[in-house]
PDB file of N, CA and C in Angstrom:
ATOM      1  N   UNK A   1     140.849  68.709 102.112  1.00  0.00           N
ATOM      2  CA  UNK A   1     141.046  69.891 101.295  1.00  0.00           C
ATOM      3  C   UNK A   1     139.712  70.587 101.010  1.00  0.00           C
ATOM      4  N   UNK A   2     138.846  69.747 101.034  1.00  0.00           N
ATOM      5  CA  UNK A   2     137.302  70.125 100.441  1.00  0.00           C
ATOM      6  C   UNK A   2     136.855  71.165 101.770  1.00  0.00           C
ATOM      7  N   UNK A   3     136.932  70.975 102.490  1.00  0.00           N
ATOM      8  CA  UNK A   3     136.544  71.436 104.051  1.00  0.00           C
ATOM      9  C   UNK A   3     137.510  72.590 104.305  1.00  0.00           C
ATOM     10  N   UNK A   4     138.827  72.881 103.940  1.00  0.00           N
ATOM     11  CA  UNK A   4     139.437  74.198 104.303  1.00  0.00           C
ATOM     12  C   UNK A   4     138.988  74.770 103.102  1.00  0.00           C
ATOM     13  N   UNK A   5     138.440  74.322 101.799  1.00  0.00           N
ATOM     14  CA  UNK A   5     137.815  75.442 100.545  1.00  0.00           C
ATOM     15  C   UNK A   5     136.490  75.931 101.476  1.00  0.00           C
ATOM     16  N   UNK A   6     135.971  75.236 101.576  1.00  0.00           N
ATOM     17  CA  UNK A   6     134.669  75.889 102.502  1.00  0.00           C
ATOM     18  C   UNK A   6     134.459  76.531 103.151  1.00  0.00           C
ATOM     19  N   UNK A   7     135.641  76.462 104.031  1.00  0.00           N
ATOM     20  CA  UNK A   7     135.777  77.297 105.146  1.00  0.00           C
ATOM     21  C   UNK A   7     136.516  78.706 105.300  1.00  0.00           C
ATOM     22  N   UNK A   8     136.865  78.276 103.904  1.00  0.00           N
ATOM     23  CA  UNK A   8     137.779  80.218 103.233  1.00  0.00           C
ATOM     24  C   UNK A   8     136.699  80.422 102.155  1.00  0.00           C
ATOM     25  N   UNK A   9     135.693  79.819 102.006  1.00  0.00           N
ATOM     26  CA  UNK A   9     134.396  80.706 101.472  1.00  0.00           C
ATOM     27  C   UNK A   9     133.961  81.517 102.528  1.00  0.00           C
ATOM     28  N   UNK A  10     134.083  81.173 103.384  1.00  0.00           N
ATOM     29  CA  UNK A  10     132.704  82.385 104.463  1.00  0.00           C
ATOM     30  C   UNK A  10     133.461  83.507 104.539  1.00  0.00           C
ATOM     31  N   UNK A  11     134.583  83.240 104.390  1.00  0.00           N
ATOM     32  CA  UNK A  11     135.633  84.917 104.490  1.00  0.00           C
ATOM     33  C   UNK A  11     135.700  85.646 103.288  1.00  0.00           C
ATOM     34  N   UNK A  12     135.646  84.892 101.971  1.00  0.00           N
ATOM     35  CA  UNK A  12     135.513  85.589 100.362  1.00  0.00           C
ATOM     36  C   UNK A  12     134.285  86.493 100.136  1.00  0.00           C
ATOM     37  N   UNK A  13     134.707  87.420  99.708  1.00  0.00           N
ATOM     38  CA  UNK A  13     133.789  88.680  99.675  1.00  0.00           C
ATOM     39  C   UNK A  13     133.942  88.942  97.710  1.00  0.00           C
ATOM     40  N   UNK A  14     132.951  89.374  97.509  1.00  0.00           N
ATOM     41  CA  UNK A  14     133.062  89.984  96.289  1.00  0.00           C
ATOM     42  C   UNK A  14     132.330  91.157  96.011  1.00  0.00           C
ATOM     43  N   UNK A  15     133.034  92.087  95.219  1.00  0.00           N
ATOM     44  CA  UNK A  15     132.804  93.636  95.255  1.00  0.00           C
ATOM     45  C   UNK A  15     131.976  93.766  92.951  1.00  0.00           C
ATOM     46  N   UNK A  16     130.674  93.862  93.727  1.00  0.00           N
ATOM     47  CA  UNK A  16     129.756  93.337  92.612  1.00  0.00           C
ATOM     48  C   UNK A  16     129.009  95.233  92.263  1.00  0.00           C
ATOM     49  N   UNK A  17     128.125  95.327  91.307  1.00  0.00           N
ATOM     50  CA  UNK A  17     127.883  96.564  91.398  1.00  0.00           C
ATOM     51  C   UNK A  17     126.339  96.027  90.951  1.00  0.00           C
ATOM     52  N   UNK A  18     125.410  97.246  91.340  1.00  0.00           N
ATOM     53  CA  UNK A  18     123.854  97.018  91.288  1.00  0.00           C
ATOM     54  C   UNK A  18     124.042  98.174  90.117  1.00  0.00           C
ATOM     55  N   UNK A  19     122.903  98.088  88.458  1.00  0.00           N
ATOM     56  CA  UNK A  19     122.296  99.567  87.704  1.00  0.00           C
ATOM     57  C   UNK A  19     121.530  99.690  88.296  1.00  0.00           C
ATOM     58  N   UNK A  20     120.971 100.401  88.663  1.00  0.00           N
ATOM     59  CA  UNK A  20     119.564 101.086  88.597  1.00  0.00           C
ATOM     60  C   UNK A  20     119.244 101.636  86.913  1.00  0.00           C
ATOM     61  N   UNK A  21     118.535 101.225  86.578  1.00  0.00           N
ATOM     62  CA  UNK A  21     118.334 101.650  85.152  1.00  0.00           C
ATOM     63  C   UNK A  21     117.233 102.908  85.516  1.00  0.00           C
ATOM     64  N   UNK A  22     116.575 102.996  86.081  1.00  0.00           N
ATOM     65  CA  UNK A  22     115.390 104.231  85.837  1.00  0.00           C
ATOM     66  C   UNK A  22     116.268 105.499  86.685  1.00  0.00           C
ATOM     67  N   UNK A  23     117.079 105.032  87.380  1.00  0.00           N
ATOM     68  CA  UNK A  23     117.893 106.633  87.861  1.00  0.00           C
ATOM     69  C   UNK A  23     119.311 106.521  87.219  1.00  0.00           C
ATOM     70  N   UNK A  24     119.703 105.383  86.662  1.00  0.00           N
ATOM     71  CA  UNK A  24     120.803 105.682  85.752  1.00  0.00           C
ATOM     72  C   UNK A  24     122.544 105.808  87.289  1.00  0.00           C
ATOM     73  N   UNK A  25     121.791 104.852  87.856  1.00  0.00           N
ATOM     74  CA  UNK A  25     123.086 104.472  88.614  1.00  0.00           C
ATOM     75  C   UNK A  25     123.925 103.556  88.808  1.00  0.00           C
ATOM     76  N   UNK A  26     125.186 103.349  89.498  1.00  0.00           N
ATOM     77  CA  UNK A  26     125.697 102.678  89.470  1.00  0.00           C
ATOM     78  C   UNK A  26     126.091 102.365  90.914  1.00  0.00           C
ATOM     79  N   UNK A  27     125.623 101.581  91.953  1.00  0.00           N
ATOM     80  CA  UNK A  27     126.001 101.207  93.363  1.00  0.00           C
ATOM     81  C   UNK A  27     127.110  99.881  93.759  1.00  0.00           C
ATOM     82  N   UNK A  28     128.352 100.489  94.368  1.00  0.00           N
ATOM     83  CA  UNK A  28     128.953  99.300  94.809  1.00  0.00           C
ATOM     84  C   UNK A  28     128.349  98.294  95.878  1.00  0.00           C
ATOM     85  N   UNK A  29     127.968  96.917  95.861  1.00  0.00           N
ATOM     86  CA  UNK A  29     128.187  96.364  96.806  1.00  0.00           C
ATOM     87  C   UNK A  29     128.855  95.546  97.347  1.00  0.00           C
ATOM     88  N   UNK A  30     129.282  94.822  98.467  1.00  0.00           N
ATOM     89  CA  UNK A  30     130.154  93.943  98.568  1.00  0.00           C
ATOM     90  C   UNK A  30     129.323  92.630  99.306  1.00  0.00           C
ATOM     91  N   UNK A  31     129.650  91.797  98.597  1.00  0.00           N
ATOM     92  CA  UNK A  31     128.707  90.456  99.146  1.00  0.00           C
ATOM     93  C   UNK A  31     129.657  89.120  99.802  1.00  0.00           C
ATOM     94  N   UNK A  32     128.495  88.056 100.132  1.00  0.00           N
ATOM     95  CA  UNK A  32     129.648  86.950 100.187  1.00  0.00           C
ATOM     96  C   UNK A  32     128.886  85.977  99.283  1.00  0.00           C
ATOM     97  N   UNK A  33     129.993  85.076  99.111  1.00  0.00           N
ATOM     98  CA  UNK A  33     128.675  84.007  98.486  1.00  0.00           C
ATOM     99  C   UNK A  33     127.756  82.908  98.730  1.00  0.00           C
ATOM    100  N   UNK A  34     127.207  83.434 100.430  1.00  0.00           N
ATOM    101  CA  UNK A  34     125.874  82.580 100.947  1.00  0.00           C
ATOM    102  C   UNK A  34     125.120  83.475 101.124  1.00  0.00           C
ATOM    103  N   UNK A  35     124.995  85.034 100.673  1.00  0.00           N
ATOM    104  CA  UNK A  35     124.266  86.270 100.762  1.00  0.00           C
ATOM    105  C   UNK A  35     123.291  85.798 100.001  1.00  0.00           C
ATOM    106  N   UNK A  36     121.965  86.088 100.389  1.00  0.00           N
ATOM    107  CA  UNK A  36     120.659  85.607  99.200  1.00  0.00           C
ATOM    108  C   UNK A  36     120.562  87.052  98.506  1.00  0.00           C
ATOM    109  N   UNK A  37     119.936  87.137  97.602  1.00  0.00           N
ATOM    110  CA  UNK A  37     119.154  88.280  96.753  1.00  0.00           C
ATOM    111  C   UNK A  37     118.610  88.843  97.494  1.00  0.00           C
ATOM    112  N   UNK A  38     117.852  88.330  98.653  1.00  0.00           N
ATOM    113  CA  UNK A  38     117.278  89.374  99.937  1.00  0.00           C
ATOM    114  C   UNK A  38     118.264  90.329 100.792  1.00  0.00           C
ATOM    115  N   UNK A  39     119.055  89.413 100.768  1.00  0.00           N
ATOM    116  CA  UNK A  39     120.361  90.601 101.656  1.00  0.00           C
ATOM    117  C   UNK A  39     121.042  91.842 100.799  1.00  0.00           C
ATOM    118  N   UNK A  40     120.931  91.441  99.605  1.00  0.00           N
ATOM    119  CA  UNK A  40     121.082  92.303  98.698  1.00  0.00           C
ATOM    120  C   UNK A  40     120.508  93.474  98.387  1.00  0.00           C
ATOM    121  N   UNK A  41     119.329  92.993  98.388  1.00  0.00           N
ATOM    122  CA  UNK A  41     118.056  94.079  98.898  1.00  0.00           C
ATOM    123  C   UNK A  41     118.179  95.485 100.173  1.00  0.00           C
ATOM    124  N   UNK A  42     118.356  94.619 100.917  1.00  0.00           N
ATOM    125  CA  UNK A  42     118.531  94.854 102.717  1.00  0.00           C
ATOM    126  C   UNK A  42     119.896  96.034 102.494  1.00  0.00           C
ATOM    127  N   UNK A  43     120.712  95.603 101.741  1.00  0.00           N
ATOM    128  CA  UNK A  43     122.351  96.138 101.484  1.00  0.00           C
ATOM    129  C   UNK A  43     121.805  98.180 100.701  1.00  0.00           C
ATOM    130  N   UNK A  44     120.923  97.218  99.917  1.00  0.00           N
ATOM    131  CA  UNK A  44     120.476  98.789  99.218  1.00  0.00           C
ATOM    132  C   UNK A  44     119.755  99.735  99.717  1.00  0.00           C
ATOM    133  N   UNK A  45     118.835  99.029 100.903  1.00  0.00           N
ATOM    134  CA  UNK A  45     117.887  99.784 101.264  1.00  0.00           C
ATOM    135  C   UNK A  45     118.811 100.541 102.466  1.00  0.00           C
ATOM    136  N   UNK A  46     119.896  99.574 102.982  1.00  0.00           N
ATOM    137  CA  UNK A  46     120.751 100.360 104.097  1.00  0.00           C
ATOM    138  C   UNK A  46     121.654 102.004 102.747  1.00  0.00           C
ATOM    139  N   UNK A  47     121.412 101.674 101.781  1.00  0.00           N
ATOM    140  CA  UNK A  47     122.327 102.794 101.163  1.00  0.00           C
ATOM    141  C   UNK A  47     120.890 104.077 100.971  1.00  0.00           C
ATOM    142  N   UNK A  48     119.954 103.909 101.101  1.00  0.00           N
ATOM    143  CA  UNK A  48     118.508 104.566 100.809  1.00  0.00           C
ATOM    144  C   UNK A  48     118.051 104.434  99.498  1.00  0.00           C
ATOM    145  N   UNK A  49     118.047 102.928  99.156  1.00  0.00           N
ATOM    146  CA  UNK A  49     117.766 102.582  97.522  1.00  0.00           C
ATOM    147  C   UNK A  49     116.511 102.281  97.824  1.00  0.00           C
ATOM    148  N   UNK A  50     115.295 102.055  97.464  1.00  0.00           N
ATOM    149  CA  UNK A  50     114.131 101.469  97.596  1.00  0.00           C
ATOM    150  C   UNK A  50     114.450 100.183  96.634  1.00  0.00           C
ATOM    151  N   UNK A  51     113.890  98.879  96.873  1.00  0.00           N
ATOM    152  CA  UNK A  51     114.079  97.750  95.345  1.00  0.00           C
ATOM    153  C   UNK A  51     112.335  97.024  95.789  1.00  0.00           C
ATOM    154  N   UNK A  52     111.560  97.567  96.675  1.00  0.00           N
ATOM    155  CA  UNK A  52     110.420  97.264  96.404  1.00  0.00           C
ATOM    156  C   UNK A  52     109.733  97.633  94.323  1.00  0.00           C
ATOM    157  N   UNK A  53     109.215  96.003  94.377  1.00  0.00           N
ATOM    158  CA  UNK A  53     108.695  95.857  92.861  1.00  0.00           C
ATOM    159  C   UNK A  53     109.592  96.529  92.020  1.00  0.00           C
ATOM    160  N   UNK A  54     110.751  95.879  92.367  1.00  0.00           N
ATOM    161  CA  UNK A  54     112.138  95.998  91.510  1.00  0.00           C
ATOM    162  C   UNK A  54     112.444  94.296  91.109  1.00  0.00           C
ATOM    163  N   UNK A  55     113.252  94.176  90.360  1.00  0.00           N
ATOM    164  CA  UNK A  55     113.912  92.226  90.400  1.00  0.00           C
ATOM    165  C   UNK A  55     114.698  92.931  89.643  1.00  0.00           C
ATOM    166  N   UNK A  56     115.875  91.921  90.205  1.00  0.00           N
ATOM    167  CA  UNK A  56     117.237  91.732  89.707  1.00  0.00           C
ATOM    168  C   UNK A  56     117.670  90.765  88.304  1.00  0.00           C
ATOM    169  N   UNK A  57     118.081  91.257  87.455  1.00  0.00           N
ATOM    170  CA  UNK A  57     118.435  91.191  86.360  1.00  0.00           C
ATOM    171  C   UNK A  57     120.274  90.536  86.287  1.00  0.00           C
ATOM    172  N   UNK A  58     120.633  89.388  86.034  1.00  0.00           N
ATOM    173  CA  UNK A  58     121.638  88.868  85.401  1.00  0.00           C
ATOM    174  C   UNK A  58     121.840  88.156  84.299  1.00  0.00           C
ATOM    175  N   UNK A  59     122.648  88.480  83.339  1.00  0.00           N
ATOM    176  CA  UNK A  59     122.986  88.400  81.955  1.00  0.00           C
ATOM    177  C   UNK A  59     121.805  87.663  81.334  1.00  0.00           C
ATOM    178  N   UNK A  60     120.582  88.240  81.504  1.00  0.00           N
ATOM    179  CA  UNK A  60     119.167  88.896  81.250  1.00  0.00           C
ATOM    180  C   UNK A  60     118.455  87.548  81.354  1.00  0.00           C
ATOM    181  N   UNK A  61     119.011  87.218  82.599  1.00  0.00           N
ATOM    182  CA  UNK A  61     117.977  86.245  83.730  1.00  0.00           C
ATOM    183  C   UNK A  61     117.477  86.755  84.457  1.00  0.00           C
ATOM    184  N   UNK A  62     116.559  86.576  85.101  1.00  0.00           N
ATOM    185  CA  UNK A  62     115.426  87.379  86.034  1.00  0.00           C
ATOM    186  C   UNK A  62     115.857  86.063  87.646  1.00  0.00           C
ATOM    187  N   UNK A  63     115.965  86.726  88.552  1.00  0.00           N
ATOM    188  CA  UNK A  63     116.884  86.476  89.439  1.00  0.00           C
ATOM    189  C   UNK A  63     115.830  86.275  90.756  1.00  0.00           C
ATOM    190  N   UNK A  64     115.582  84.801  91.748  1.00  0.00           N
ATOM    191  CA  UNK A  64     115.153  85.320  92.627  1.00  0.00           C
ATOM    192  C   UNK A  64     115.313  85.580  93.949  1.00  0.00           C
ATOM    193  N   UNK A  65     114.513  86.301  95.054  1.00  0.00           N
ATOM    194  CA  UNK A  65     115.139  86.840  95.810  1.00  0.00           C
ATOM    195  C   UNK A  65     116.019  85.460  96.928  1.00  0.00           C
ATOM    196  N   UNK A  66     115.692  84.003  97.205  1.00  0.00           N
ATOM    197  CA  UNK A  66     115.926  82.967  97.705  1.00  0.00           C
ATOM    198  C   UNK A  66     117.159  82.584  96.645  1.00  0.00           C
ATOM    199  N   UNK A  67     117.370  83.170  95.479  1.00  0.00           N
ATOM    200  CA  UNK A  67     118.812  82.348  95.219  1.00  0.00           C
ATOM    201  C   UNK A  67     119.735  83.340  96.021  1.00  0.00           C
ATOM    202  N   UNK A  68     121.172  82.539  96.021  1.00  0.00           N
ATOM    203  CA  UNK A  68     122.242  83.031  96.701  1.00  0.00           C
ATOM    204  C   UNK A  68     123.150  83.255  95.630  1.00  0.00           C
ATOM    205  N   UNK A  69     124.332  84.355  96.332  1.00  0.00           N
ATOM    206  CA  UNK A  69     125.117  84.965  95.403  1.00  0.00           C
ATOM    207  C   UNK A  69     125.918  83.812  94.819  1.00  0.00           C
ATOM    208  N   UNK A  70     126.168  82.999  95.128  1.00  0.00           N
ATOM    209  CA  UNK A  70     126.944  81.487  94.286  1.00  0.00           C
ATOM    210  C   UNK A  70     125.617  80.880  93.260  1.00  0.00           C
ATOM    211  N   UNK A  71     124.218  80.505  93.955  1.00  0.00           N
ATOM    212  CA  UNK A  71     123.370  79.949  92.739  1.00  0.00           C
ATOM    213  C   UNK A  71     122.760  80.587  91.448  1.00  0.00           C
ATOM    214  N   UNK A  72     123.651  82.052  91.828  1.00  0.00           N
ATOM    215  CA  UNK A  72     123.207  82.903  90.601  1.00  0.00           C
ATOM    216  C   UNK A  72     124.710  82.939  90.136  1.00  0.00           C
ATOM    217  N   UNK A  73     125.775  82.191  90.601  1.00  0.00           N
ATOM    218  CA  UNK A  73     126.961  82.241  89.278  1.00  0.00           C
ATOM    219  C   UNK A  73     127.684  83.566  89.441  1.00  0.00           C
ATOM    220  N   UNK A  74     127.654  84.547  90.663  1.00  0.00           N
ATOM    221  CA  UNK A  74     127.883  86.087  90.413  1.00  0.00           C
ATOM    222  C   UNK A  74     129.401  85.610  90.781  1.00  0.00           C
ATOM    223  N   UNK A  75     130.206  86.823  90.075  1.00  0.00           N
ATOM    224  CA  UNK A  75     131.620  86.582  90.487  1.00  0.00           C
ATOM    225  C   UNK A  75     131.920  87.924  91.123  1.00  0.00           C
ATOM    226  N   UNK A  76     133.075  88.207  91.239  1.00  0.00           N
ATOM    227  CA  UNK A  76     133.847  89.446  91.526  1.00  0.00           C
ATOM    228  C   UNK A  76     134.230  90.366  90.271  1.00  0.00           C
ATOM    229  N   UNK A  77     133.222  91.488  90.403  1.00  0.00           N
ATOM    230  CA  UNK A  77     132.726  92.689  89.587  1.00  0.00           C
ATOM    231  C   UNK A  77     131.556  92.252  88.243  1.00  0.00           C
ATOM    232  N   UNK A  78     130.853  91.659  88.709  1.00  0.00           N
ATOM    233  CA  UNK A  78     129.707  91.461  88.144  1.00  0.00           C
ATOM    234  C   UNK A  78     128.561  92.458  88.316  1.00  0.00           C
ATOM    235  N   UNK A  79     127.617  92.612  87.291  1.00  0.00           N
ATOM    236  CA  UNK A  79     127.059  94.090  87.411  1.00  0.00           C
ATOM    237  C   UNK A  79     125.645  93.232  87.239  1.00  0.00           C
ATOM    238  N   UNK A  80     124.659  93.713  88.063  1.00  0.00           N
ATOM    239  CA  UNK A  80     123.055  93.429  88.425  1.00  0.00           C
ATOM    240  C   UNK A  80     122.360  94.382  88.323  1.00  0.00           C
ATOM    241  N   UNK A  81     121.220  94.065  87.102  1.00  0.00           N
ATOM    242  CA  UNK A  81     120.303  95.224  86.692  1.00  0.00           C
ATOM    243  C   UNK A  81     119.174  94.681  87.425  1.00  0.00           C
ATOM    244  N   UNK A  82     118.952  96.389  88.158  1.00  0.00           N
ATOM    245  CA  UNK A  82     117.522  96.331  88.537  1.00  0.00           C
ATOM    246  C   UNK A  82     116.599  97.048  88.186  1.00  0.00           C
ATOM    247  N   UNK A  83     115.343  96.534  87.794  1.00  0.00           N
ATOM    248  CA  UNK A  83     114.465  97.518  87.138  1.00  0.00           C
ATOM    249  C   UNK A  83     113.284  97.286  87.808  1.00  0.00           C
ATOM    250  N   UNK A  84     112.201  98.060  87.324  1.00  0.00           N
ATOM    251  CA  UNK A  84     110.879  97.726  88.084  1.00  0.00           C
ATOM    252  C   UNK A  84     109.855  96.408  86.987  1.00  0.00           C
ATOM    253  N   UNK A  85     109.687  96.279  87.501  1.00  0.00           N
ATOM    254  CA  UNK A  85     109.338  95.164  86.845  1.00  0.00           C
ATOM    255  C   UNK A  85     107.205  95.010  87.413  1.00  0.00           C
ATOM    256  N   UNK A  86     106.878  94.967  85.974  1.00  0.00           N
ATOM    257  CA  UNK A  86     105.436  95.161  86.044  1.00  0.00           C
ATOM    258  C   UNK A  86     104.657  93.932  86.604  1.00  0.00           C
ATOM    259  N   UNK A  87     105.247  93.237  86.958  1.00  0.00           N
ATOM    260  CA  UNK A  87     104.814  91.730  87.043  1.00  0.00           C
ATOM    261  C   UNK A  87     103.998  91.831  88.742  1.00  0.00           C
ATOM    262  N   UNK A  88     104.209  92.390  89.189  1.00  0.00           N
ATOM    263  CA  UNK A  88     103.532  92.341  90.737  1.00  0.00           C
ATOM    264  C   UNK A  88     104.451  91.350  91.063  1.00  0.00           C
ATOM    265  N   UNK A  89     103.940  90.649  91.970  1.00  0.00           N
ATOM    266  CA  UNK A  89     103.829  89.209  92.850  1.00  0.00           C
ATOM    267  C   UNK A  89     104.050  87.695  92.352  1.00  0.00           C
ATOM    268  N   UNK A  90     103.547  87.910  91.124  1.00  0.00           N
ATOM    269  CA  UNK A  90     102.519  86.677  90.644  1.00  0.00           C
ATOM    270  C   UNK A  90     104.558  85.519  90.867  1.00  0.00           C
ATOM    271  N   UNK A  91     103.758  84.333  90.994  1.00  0.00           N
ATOM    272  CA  UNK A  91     104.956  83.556  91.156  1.00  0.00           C
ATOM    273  C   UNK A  91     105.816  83.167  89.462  1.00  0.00           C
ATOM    274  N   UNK A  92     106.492  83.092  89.299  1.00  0.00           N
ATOM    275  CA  UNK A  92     107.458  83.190  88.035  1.00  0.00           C
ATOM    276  C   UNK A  92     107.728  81.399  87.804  1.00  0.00           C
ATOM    277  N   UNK A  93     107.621  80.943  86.938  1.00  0.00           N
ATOM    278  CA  UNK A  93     107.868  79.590  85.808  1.00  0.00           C
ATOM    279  C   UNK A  93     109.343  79.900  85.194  1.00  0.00           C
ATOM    280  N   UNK A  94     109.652  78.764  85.106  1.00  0.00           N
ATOM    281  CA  UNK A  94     110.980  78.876  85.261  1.00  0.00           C
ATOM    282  C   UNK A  94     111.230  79.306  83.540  1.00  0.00           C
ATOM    283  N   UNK A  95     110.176  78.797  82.631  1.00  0.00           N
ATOM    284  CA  UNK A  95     110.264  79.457  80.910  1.00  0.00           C
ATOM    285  C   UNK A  95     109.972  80.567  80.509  1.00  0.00           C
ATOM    286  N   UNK A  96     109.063  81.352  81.714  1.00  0.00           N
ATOM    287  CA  UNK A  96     108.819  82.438  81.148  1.00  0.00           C
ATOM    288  C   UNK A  96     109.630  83.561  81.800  1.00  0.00           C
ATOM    289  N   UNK A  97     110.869  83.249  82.558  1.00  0.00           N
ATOM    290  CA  UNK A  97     112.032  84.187  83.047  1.00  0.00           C
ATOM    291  C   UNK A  97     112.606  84.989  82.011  1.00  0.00           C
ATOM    292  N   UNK A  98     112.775  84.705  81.199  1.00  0.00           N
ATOM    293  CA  UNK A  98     113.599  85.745  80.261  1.00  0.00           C
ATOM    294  C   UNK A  98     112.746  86.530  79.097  1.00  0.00           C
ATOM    295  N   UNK A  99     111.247  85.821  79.284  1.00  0.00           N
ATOM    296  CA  UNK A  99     110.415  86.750  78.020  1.00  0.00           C
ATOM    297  C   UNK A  99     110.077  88.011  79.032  1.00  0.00           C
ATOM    298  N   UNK A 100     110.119  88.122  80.281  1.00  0.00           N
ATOM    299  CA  UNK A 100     109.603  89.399  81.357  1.00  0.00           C
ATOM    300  C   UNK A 100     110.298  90.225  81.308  1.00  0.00           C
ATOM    301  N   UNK A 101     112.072  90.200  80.981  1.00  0.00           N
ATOM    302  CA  UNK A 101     112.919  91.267  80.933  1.00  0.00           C
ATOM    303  C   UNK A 101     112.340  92.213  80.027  1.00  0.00           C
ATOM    304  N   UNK A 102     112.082  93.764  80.033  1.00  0.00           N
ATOM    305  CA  UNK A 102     111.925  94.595  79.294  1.00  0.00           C
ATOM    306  C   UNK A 102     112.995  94.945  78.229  1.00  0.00           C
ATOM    307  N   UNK A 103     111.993  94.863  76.888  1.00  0.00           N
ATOM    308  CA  UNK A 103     112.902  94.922  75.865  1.00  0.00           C
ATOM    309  C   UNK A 103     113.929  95.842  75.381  1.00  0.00           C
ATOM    310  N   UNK A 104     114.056  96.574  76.211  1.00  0.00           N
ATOM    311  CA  UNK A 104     115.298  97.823  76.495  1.00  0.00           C
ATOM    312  C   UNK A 104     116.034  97.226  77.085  1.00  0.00           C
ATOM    313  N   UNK A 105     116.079  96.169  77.554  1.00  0.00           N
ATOM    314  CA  UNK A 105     117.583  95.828  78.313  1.00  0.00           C
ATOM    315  C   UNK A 105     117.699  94.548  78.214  1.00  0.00           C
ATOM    316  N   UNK A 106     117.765  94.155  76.723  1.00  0.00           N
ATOM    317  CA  UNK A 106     117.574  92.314  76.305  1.00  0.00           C
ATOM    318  C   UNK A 106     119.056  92.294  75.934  1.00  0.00           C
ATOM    319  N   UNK A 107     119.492  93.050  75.970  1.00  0.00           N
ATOM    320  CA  UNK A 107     120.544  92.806  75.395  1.00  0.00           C
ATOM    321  C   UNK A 107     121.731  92.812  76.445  1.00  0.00           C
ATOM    322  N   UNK A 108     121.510  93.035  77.550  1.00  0.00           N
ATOM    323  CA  UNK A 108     122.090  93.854  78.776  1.00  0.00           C
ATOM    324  C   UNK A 108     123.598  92.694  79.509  1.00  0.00           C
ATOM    325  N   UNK A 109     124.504  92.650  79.526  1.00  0.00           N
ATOM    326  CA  UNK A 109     125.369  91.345  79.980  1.00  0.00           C
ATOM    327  C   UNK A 109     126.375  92.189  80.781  1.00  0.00           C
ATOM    328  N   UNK A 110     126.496  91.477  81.695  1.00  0.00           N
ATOM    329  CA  UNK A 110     127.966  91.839  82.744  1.00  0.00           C
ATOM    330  C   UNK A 110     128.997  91.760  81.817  1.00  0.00           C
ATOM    331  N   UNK A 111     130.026  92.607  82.512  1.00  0.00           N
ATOM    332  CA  UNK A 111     131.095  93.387  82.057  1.00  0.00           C
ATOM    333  C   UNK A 111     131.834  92.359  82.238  1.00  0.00           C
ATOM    334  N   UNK A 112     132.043  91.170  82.169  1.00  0.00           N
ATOM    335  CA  UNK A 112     132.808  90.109  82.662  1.00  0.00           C
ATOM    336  C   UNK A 112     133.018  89.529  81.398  1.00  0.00           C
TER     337      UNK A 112
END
């Protein structure tokens, strides 16, 4: 049974939405759930989104681009804030993830 759940994962799609908070949008995407945060990326930039020195924002976790749409918990119509984020590069600690969210959007939670 464990092995036909698995195998009707690669076909489950979920129809998730990206903010853009600095243009005040709202983008459908549709994912699966072995899609990383990079494909996600890739998904926006195919729509003409830029997400260079952007990070993804869930229920005001700071998200990275190597997790996948299952190790970030996303379901079907879950909403992902992206903002620019001042941080450059520098590599992220797993305690100081949620003091980086900008304090305009601490409060910010999927519609779920």
């Amino acid at each position: 049974m464990e092995g036909l759940r698995r195998g009707l994962s690669r076909w489950k799609r979920y129809h998730i939405k990206v903010h853009l908070a600095d243009e005040a949008l709202l983008l459908p995407l549709t994912v699966r759930p072995r899609d990383t945060l990079s494909d996600l990326r890739a998904q926006l930039v195919g729509q003409g989104v830029s997400s260079w020195k952007r990070a993804f924002y869930y229920n005001a976790r700071r998200l990275d681009d190597h997790q996948t749409v299952r190790d970030a918990r996303l379901q079907d119509g879950s909403v992902l804030l992206l903002v620019a984020w001042a941080g450059g590069d520098r590599a992220m600690t797993e305690g100081t993830q949620e003091s980086l969210l900008p304090s305009r959007f601490c409060c910010f939670q999927s519609h779920l």
